[in-house]
PDB file of N, CA and C in Angstrom:
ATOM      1  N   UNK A   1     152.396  79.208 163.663  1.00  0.00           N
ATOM      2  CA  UNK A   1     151.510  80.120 162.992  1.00  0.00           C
ATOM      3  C   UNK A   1     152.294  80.812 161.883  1.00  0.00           C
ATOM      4  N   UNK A   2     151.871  81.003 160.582  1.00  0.00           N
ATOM      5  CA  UNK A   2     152.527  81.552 159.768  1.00  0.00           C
ATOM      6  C   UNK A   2     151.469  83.014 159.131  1.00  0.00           C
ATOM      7  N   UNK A   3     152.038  83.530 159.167  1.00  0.00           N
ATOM      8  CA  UNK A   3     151.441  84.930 158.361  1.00  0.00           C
ATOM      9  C   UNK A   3     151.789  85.115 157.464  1.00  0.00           C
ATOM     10  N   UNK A   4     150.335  85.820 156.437  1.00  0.00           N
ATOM     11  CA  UNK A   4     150.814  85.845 155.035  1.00  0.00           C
ATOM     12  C   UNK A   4     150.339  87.355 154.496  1.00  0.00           C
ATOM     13  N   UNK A   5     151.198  88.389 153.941  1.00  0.00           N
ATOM     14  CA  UNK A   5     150.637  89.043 153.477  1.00  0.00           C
ATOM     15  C   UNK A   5     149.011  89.149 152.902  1.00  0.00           C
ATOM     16  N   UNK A   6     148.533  90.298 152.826  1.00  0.00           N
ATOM     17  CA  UNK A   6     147.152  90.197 151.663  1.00  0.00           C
ATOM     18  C   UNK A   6     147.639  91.429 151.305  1.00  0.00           C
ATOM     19  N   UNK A   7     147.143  91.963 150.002  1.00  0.00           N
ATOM     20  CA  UNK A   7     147.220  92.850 149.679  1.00  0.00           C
ATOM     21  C   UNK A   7     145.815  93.804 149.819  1.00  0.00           C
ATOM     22  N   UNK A   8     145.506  95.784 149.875  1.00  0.00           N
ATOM     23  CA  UNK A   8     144.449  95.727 150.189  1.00  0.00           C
ATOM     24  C   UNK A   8     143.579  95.397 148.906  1.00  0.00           C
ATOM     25  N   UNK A   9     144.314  96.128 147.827  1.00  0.00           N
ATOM     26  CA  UNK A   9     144.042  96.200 146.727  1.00  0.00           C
ATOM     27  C   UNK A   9     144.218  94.759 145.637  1.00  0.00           C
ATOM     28  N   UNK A  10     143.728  93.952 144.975  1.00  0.00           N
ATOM     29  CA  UNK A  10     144.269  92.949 143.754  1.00  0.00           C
ATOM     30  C   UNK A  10     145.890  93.959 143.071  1.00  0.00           C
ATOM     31  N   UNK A  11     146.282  93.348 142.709  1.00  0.00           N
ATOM     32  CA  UNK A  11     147.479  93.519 142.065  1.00  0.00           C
ATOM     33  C   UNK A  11     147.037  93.738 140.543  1.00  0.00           C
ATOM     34  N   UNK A  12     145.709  92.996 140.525  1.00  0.00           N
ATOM     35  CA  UNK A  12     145.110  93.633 138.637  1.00  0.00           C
ATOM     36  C   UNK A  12     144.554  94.845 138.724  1.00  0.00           C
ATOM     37  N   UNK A  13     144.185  95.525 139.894  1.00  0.00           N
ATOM     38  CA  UNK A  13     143.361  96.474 139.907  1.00  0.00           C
ATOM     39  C   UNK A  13     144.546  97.941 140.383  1.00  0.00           C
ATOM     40  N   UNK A  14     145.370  97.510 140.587  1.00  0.00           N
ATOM     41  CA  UNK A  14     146.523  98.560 141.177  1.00  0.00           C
ATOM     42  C   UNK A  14     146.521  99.993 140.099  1.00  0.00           C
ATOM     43  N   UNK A  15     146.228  99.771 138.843  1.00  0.00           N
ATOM     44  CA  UNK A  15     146.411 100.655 138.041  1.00  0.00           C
ATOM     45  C   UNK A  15     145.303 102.035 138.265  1.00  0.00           C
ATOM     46  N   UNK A  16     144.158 101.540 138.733  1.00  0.00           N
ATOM     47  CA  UNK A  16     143.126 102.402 138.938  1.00  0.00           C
ATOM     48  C   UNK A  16     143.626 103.150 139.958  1.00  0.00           C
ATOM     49  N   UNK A  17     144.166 102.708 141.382  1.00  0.00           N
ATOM     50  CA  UNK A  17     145.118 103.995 142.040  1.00  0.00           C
ATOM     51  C   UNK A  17     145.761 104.659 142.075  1.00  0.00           C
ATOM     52  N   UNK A  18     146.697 104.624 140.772  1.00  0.00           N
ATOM     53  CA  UNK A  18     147.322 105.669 140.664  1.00  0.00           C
ATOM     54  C   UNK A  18     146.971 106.744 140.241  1.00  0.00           C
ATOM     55  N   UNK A  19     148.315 107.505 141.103  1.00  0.00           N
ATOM     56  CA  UNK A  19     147.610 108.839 141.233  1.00  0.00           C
ATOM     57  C   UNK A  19     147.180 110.250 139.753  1.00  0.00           C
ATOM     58  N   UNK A  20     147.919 109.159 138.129  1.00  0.00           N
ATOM     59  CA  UNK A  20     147.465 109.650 137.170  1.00  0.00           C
ATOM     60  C   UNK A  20     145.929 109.202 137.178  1.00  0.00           C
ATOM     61  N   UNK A  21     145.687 107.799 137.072  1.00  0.00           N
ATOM     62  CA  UNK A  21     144.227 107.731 137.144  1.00  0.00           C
ATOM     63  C   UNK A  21     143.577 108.550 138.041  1.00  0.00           C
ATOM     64  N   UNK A  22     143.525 108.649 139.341  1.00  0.00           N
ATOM     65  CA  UNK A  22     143.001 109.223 139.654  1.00  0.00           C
ATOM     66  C   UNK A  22     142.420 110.662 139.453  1.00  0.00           C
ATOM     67  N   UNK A  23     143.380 111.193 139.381  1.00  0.00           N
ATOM     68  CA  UNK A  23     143.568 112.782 138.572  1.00  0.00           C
ATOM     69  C   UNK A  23     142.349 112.343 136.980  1.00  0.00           C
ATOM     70  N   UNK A  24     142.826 111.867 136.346  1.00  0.00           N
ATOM     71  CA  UNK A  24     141.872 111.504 135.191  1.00  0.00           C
ATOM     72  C   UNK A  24     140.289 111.251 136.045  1.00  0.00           C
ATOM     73  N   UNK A  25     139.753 110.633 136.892  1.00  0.00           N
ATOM     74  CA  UNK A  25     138.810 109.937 137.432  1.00  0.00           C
ATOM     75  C   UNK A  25     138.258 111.213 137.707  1.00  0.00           C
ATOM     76  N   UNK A  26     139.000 112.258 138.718  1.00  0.00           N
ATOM     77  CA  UNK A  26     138.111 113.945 138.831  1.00  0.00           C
ATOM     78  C   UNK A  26     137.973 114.256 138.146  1.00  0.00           C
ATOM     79  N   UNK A  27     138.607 114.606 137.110  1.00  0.00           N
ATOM     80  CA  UNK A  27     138.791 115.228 135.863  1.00  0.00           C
ATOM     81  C   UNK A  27     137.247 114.862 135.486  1.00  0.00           C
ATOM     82  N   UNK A  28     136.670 113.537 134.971  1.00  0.00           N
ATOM     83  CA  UNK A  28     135.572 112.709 134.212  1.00  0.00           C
ATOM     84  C   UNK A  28     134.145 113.096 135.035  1.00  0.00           C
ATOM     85  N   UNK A  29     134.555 113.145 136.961  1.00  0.00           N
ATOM     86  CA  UNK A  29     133.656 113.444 137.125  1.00  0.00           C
ATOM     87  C   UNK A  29     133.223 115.113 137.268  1.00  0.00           C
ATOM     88  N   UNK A  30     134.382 115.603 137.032  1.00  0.00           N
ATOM     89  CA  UNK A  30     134.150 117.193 136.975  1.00  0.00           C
ATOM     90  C   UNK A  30     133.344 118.133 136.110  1.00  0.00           C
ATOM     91  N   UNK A  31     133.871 116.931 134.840  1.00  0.00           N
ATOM     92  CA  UNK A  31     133.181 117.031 133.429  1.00  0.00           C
ATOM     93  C   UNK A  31     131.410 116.640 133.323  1.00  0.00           C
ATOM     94  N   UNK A  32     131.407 115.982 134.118  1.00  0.00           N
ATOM     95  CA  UNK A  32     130.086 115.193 134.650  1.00  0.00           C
ATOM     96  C   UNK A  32     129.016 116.730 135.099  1.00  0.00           C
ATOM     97  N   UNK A  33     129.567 116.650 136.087  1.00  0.00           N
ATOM     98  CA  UNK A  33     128.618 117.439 137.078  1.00  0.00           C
ATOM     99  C   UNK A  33     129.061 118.727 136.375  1.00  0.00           C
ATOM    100  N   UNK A  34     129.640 119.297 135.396  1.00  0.00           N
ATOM    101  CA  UNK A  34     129.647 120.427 134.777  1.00  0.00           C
ATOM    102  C   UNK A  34     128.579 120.431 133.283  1.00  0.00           C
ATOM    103  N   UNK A  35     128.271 118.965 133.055  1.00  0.00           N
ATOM    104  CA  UNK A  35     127.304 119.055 131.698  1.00  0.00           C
ATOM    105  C   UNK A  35     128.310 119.089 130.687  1.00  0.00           C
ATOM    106  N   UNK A  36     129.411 119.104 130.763  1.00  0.00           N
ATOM    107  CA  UNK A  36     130.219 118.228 129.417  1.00  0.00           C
ATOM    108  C   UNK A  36     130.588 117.532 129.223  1.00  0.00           C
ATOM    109  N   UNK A  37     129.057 116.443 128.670  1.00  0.00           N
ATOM    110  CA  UNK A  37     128.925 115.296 128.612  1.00  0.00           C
ATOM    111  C   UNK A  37     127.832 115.032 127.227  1.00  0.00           C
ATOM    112  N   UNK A  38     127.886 114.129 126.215  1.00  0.00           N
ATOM    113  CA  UNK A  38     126.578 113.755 125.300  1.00  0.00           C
ATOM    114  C   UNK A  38     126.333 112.165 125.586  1.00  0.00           C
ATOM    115  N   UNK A  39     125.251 112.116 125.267  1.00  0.00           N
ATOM    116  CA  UNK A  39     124.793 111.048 124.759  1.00  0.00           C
ATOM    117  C   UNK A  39     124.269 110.625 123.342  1.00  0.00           C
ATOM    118  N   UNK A  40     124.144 109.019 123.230  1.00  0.00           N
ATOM    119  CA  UNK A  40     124.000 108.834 121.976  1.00  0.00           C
ATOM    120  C   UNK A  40     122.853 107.856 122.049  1.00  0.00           C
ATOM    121  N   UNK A  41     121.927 107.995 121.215  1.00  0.00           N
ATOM    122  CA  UNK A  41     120.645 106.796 120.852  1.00  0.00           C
ATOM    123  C   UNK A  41     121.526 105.223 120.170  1.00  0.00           C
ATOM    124  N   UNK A  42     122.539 105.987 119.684  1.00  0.00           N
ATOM    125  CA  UNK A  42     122.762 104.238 118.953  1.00  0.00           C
ATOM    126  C   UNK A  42     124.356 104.656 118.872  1.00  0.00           C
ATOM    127  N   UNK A  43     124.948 103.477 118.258  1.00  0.00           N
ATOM    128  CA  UNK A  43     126.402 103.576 117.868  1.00  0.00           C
ATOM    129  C   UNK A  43     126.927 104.609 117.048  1.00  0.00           C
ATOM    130  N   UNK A  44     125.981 104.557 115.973  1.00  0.00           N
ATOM    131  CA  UNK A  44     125.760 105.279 114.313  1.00  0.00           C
ATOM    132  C   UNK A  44     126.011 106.736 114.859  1.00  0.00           C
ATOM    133  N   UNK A  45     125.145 106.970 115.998  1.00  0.00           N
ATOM    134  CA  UNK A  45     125.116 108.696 116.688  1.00  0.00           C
ATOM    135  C   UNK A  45     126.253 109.033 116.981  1.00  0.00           C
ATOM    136  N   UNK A  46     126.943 108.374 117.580  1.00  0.00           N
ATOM    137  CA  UNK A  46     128.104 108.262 118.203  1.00  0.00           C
ATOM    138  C   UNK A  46     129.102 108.319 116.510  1.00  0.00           C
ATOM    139  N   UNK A  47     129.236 107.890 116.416  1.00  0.00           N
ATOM    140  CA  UNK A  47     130.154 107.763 115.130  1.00  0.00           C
ATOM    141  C   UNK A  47     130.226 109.161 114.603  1.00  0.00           C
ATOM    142  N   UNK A  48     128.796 109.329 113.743  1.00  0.00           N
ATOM    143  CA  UNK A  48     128.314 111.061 113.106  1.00  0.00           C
ATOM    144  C   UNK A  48     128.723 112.087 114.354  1.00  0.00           C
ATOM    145  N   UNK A  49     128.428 111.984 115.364  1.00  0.00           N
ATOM    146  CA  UNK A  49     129.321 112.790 116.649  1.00  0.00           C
ATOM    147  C   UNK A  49     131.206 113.035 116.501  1.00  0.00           C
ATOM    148  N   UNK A  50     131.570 112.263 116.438  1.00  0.00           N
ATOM    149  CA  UNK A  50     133.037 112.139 115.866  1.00  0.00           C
ATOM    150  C   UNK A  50     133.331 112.835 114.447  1.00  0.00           C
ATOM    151  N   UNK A  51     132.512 112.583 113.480  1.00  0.00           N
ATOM    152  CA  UNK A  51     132.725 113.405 112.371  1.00  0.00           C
ATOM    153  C   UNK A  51     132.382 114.663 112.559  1.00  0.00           C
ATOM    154  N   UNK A  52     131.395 114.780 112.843  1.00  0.00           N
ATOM    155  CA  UNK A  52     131.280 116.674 112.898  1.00  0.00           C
ATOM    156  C   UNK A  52     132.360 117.196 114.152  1.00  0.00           C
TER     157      UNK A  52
END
């Protein structure tokens, strides 16, 4: 019988656990559920959003 590691996580996805991301990830949803957040109808909105 041979045993083989697994990992729990992919090895491409490892970056999302760390614990800077994470910290960033509350952060986004903190911002969320606080209403500082916009939306945009199109790209163009988004763009003119950046300039002003």
């Amino acid at each position: 019988m041979e045993l083989h590691p697994l990992a729990a996580v992919p090895a491409d996805q490892t970056w999302f656990w760390t614990q800077r991301w994470q910290r960033m990830e509350r952060e986004a949803d903190a911002d969320i559920a606080a209403g500082r957040v916009t939306t945009h109808a199109t790209v163009g909105e988004l763009f003119d959003a950046f300039e002003a």
